[in-house]
Protein backbone atom coordinates (compact mmCIF):
# COMPACT_ATOMS: atom_id res chain seq x y z
CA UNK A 1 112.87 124.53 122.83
CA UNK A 2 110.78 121.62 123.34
CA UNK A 3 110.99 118.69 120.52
CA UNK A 4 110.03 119.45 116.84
CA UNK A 5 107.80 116.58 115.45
CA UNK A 6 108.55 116.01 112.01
CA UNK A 7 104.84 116.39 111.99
CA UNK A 8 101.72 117.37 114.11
CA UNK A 9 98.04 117.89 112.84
CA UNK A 10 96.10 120.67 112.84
CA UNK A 11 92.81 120.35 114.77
CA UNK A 12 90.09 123.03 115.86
CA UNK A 13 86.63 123.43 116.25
CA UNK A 14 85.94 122.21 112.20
CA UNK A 15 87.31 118.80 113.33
CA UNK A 16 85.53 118.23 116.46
CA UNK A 17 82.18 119.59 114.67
CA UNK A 18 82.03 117.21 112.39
CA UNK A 19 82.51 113.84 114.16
CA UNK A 20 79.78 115.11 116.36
CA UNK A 21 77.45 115.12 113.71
CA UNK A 22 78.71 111.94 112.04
CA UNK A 23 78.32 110.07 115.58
CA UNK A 24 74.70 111.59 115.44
CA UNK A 25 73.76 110.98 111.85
CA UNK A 26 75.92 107.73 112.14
CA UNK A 27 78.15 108.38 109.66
CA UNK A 28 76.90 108.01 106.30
CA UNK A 29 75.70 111.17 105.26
CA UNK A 30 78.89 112.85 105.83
CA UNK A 31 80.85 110.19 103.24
CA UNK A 32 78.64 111.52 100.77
CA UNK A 33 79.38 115.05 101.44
CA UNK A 34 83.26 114.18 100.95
CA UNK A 35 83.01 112.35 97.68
CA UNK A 36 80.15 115.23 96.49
CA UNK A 37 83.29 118.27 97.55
CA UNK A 38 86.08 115.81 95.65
CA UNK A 39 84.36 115.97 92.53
CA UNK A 40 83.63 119.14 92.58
CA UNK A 41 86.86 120.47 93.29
CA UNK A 42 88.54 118.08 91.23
CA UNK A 43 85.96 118.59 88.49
CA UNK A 44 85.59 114.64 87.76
CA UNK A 45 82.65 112.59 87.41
CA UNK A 46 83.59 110.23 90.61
CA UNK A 47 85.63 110.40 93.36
CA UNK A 48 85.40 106.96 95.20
CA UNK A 49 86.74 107.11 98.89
CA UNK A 50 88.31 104.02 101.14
CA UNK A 51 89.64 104.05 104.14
CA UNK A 52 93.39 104.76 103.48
CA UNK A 53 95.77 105.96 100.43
CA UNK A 54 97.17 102.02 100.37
CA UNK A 55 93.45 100.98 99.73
CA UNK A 56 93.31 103.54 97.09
CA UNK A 57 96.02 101.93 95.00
CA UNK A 58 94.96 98.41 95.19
CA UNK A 59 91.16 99.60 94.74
CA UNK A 60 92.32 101.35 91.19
CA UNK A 61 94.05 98.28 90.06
CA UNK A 62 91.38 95.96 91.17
CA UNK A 63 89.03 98.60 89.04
CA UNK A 64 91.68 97.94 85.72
CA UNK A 65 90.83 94.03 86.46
CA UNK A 66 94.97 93.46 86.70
CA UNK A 67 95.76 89.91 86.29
CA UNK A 68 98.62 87.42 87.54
CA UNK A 69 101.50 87.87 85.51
CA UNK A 70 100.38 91.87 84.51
CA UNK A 71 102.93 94.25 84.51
CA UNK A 72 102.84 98.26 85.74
CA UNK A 73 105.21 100.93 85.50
CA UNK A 74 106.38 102.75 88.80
CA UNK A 75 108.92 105.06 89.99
CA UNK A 76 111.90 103.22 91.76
CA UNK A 77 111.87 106.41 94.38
CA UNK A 78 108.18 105.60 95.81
CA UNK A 79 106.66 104.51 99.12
CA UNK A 80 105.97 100.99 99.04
CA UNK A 81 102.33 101.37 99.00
CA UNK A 82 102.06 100.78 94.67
CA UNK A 83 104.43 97.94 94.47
CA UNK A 84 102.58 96.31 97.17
CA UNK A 85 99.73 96.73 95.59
CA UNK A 86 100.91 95.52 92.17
CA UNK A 87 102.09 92.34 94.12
CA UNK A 88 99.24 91.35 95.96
CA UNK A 89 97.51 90.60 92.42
CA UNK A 90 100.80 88.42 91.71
CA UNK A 91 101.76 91.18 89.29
CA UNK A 92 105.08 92.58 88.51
CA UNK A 93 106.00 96.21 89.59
CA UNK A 94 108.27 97.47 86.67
CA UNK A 95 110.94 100.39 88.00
CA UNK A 96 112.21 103.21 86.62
CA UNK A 97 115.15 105.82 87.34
CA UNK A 98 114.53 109.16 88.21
CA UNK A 99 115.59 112.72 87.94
CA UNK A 100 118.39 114.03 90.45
CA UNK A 101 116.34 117.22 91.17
CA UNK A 102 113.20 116.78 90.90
CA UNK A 103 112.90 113.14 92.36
CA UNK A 104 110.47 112.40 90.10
CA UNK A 105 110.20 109.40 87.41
CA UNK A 106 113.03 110.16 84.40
CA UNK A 107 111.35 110.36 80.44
CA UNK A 108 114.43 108.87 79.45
CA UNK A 109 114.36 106.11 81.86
CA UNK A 110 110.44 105.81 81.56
CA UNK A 111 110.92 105.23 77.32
CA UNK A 112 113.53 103.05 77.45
CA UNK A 113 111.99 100.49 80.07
CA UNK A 114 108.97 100.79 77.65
CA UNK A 115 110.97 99.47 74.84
CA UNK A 116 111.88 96.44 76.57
CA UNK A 117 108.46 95.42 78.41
CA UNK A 118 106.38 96.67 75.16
CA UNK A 119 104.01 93.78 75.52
CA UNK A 120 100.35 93.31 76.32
CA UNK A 121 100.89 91.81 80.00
CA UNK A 122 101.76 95.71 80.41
CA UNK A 123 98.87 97.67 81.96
CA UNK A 124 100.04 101.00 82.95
CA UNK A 125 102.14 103.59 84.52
CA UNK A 126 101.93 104.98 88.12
CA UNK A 127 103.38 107.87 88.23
CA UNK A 128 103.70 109.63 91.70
CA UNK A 129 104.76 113.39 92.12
CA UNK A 130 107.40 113.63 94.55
CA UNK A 131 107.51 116.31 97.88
CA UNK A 132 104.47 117.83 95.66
CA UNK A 133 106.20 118.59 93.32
CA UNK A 134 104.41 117.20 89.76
CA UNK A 135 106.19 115.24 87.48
CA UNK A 136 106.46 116.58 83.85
CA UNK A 137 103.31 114.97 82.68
CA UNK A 138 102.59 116.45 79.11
CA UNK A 139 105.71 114.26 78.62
CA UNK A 140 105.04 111.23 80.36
CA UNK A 141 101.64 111.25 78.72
CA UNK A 142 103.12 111.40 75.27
CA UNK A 143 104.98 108.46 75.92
CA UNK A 144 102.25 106.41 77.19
CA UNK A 145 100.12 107.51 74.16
CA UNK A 146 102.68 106.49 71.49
CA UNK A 147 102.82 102.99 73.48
CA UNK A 148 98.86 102.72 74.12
CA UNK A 149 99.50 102.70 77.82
CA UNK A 150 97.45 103.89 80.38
CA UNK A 151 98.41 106.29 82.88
CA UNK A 152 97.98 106.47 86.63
CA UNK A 153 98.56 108.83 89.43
CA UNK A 154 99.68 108.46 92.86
CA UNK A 155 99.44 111.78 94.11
CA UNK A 156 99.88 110.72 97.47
CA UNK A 157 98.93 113.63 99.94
CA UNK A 158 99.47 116.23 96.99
CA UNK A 159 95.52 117.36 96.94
CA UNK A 160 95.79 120.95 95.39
CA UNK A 161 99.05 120.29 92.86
CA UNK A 162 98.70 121.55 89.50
CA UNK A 163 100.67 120.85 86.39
CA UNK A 164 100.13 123.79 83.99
CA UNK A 165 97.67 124.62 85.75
CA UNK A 166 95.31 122.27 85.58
CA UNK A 167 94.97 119.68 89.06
CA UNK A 168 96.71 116.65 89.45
CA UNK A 169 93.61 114.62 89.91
CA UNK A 170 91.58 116.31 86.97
CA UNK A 171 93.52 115.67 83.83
CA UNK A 172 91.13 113.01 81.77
CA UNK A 173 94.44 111.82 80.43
CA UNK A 174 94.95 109.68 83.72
CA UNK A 175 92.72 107.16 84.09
CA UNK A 176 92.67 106.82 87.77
CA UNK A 177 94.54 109.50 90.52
CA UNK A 178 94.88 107.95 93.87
CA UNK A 179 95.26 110.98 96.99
CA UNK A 180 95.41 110.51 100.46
CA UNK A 181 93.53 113.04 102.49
CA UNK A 182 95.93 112.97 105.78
CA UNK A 183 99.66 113.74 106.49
CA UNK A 184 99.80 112.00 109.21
CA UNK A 185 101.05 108.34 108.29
CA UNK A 186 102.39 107.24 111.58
CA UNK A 187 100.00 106.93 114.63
CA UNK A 188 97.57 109.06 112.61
CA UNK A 189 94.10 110.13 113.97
CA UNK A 190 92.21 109.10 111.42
CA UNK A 191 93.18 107.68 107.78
CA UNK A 192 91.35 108.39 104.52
CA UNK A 193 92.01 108.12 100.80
CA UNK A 194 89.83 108.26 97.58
CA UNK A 195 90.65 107.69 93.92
CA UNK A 196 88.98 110.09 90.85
CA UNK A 197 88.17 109.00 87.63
CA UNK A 198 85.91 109.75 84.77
CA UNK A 199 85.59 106.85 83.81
CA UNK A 200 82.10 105.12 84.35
CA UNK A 201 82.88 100.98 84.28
CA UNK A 202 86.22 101.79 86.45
CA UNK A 203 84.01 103.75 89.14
CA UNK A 204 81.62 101.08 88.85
CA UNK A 205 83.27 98.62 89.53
CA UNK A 206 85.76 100.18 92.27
CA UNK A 207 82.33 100.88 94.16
CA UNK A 208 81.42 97.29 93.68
CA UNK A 209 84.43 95.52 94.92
CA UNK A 210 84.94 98.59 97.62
CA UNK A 211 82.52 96.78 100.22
CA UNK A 212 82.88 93.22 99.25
CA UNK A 213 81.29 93.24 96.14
CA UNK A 214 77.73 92.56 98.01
CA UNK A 215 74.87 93.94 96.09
CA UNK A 216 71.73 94.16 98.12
CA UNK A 217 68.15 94.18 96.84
CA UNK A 218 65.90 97.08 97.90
CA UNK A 219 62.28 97.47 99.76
CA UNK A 220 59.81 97.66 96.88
CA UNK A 221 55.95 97.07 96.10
CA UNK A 222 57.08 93.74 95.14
CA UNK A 223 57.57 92.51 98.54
CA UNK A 224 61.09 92.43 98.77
CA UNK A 225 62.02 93.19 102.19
CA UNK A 226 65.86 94.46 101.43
CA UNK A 227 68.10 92.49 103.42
CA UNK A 228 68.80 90.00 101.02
CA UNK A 229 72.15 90.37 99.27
CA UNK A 230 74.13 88.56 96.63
CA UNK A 231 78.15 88.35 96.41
CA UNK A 232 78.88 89.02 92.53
CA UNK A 233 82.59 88.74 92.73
CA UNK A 234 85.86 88.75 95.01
CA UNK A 235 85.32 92.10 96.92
CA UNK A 236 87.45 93.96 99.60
CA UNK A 237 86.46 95.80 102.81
CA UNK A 238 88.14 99.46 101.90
CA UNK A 239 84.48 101.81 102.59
CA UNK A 240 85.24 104.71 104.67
CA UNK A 241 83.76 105.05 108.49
CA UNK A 242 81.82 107.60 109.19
CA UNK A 243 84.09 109.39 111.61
CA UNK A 244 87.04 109.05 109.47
CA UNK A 245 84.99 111.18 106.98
CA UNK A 246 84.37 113.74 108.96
CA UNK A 247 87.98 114.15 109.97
CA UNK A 248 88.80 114.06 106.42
CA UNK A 249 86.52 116.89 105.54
CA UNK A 250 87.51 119.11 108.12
CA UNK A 251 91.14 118.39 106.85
CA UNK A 252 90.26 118.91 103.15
CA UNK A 253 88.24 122.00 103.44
CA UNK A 254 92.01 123.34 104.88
CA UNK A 255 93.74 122.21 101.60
CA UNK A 256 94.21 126.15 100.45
CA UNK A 257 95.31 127.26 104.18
CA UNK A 258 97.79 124.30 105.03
CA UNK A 259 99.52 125.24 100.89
CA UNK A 260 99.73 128.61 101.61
CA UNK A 261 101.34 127.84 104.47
CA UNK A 262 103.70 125.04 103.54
CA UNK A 263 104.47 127.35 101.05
CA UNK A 264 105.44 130.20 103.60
CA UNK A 265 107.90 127.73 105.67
CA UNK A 266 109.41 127.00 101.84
CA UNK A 267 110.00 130.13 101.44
CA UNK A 268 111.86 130.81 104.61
CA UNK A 269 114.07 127.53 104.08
CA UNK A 270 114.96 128.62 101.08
CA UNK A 271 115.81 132.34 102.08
CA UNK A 272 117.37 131.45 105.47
CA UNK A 273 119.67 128.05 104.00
CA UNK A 274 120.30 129.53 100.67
CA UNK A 275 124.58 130.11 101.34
CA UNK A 276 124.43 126.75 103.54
CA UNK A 277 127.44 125.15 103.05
CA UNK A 278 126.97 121.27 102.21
CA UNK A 279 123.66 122.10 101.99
CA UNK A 280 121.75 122.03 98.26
CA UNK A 281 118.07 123.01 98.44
CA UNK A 282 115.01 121.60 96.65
CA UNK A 283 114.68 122.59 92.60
CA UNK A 284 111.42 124.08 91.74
CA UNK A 285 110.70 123.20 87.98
CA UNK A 286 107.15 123.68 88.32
CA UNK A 287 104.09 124.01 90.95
CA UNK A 288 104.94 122.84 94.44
CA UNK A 289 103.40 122.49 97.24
CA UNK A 290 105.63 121.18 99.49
CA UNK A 291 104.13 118.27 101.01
CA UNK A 292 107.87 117.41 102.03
CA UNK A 293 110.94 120.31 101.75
CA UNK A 294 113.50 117.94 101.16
CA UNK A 295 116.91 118.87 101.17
CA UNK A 296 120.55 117.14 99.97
CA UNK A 297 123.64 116.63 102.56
CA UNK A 298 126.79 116.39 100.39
CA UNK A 299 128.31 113.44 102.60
CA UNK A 300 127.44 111.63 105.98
CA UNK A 301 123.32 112.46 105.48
CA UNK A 302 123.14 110.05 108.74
CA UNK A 303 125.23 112.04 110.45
CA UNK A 304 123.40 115.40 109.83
CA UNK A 305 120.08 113.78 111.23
CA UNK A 306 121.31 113.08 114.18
CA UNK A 307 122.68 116.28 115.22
CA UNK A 308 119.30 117.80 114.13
CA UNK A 309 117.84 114.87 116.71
CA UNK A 310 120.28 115.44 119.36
CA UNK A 311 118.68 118.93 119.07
CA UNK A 312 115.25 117.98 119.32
CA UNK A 313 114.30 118.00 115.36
CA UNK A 314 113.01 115.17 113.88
CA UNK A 315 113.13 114.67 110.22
CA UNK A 316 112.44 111.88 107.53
CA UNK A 317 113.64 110.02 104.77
CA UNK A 318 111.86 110.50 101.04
CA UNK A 319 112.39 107.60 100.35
CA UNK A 320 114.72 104.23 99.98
CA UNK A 321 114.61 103.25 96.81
CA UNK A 322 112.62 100.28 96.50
CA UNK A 323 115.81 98.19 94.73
CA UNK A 324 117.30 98.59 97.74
CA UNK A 325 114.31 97.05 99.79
CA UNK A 326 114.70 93.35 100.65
CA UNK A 327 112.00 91.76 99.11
CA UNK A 328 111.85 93.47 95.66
CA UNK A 329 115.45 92.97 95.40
CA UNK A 330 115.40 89.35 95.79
CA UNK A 331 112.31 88.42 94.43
CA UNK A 332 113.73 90.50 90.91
CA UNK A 333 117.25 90.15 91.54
CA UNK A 334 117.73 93.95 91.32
CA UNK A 335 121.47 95.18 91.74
CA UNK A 336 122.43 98.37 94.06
CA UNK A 337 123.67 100.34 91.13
CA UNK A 338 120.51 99.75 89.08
CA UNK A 339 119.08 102.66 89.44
CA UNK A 340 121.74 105.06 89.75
CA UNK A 341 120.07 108.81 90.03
CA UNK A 342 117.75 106.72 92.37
CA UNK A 343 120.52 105.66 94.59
CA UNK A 344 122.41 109.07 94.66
CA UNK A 345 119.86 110.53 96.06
CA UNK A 346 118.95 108.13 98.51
CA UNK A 347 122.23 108.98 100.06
CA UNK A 348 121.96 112.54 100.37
CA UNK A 349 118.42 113.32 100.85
CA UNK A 350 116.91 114.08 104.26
CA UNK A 351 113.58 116.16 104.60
CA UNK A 352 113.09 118.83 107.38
CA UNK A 353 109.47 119.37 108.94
CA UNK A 354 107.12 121.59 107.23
CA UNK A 355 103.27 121.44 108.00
CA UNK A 356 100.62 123.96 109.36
CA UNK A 357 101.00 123.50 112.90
CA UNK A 358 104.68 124.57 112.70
CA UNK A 359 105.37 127.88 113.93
CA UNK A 360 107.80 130.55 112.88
CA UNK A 361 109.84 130.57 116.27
CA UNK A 362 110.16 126.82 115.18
CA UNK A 363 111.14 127.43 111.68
CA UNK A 364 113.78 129.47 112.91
CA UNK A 365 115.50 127.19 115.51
CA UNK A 366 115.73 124.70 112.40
CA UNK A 367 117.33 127.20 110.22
CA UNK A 368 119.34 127.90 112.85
CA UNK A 369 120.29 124.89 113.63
CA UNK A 370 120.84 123.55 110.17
CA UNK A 371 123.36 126.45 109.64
CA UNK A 372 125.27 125.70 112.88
CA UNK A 373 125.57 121.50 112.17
CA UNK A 374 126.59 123.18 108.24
CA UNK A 375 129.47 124.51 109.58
CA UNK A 376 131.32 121.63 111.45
CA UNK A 377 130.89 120.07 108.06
CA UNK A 378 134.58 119.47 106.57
């Protein structure tokens, strides 16, 4: 069998429809159309796009007007993308454990870092919903209400999660929910991300500083011939290209088709691996939809990855914790065993492909093959 890519995109017609009539229209109209179908699915009053998921985060914080010295509340098990944003305003990311099955940020941990850094430097929590899986948020948002702290989501590629069901995305008790549109993060195609709120001064302002913060003047009866523009404050260049948009609609309007079908690989993991020995499978608490399946290896994780390479699968790592990173554990002087649930993971997770394009003959040479490495395990 020829190599298994931990992911591929799926493409058709929809895709190459669309960029033909953004490269006609020249783009803009079809941005519109995107952030028009995001609220509406969403059920928000604004869905701001930019051109990637890492613009996303630092567009929502520059929207909350964080300050040097500000302090936010993140999951130690993240991608980098939220602490670097947090940074880049000279701000400090604040980490917390997490839960061993889930992945996802630990109450216990989250209330007790709030005890400690109960101060008005701190401006909110970003909570992120691991695999797509959602975090327990009635909880998390009691917490952040009995400590008048805002909440923030970084739902990451997770468009279609629901906690109780209700969206990730469309509870009014986050103020902003940050989403990338694409799976593809390495060598994508295109890249696109948006953040929702209902909140009127944060989408205001988001839109401002999203192109620069340039506000032109218009053609009126006055005279005023439209291409003179003012600068009103320190902007960014995070607006979406046409083509990008288009890709990202195409991709979106799938968002029902590529769950169902994550959800169908899930299912035959789970049925296929269940009496794997060394093996433990992901814990469904609540709604999933399996933007990662992301198993445990009891020992030598490392190991097990390369046999699945040596066979032509390719799989990935969700995530290193970030105390483990260089930077964030020098610049805070962060210690191995700091976040322990965090770090037990991190040395037994690995996650196997699952994505629309894979097909069943290929789900079943990586069950397969899982079993047979499984075995040689001592």
């Amino acid at each position: 069998m020829e190599e298994i890519a931990f992911y591929r995109p799926s493409i058709d017609e929809a895709e190459t429809t669309l960029i033909k009539e953004a490269l006609k229209d020249h783009g803009s109209a079809i941005v519109e159309r995107l952030e028009s179908e995001l609220t509406e699915y969403f059920g928000v009053k604004h869905a701001i796009t930019t051109n990637n998921n890492s613009a996303a985060h630092h567009l929502a914080l520059c929207s909350m007007d964080l300050k040097r010295g500000d302090k936010i509340i993140c999951s130690v098990n993240s991608t980098p993308s939220v602490a670097q944003a947090i940074r880049h305003f000279d701000a400090e990311p604040i980490f917390v454990d997490i839960n061993e099955d889930d992945f996802n940020m630990n109450a216990e941990s989250l209330r007790n870092t709030l005890k400690v850094h109960n101060h008005k430097k701190l401006k909110g929590i970003f909570v992120n919903h691991v695999a797509g899986q959602a975090s327990d948020m009635d909880e998390i948002y009691a917490i952040a209400q009995e400590y008048d702290v805002k909440v923030l989501d970084d739902a990451g590629k997770s468009i279609g999660l629901t906690y109780n069901g209700v969206k990730i995305g469309s509870d009014s008790r986050s103020l902003i929910s940050c989403f990338n549109v694409h799976s593809q993060l390495t060598n994508p195609i295109a890249t696109a991300g948006f953040m929702l709120t209902d909140d009127d001064a944060v989408a205001e302002r988001a839109r401002l500083l999203r192109n620069h913060a340039i506000i032109k003047g218009g053609i009126d009866k006055d005279g005023n011939l439209g291409y003179v523009y003012d600068v009103v404050d320190i902007g960014v260049k995070y607006d979406l290209t046409g083509l990008c948009a288009a890709y990202a609609v195409a991709q979106f309007e799938k968002t029902d088709k590529f769950i169902a079908r994550r959800r169908q690989i899930a299912a035959i993991y789970d049925k296929e691996l269940a009496d794997c020995p060394h093996v433990s499978l992901p814990i469904k608490k609540r709604d999933h939809v399996y933007i990662q399946y992301i198993i445990k290896i009891d020992k030598n994780r490392d190991g097990f990855a390369k046999e699945l390479l040596e066979r032509g699968i390719h799989t990935a790592l969700h995530y290193k914790p970030m105390h483990l990173l260089s930077y964030y554990k020098s610049k805070y002087g962060l210690k191995v065993n700091s976040f322990p649930n965090a770090l037990k993971t991190y040395q037994q997770v690995l996650s196997l492909p699952v994505y629309n394009a894979l097909s069943d003959e290929e789900v079943a040479y990586i069950c397969e093959s899982v079993r047979e490495i499984a075995k040689t395990r001592v």
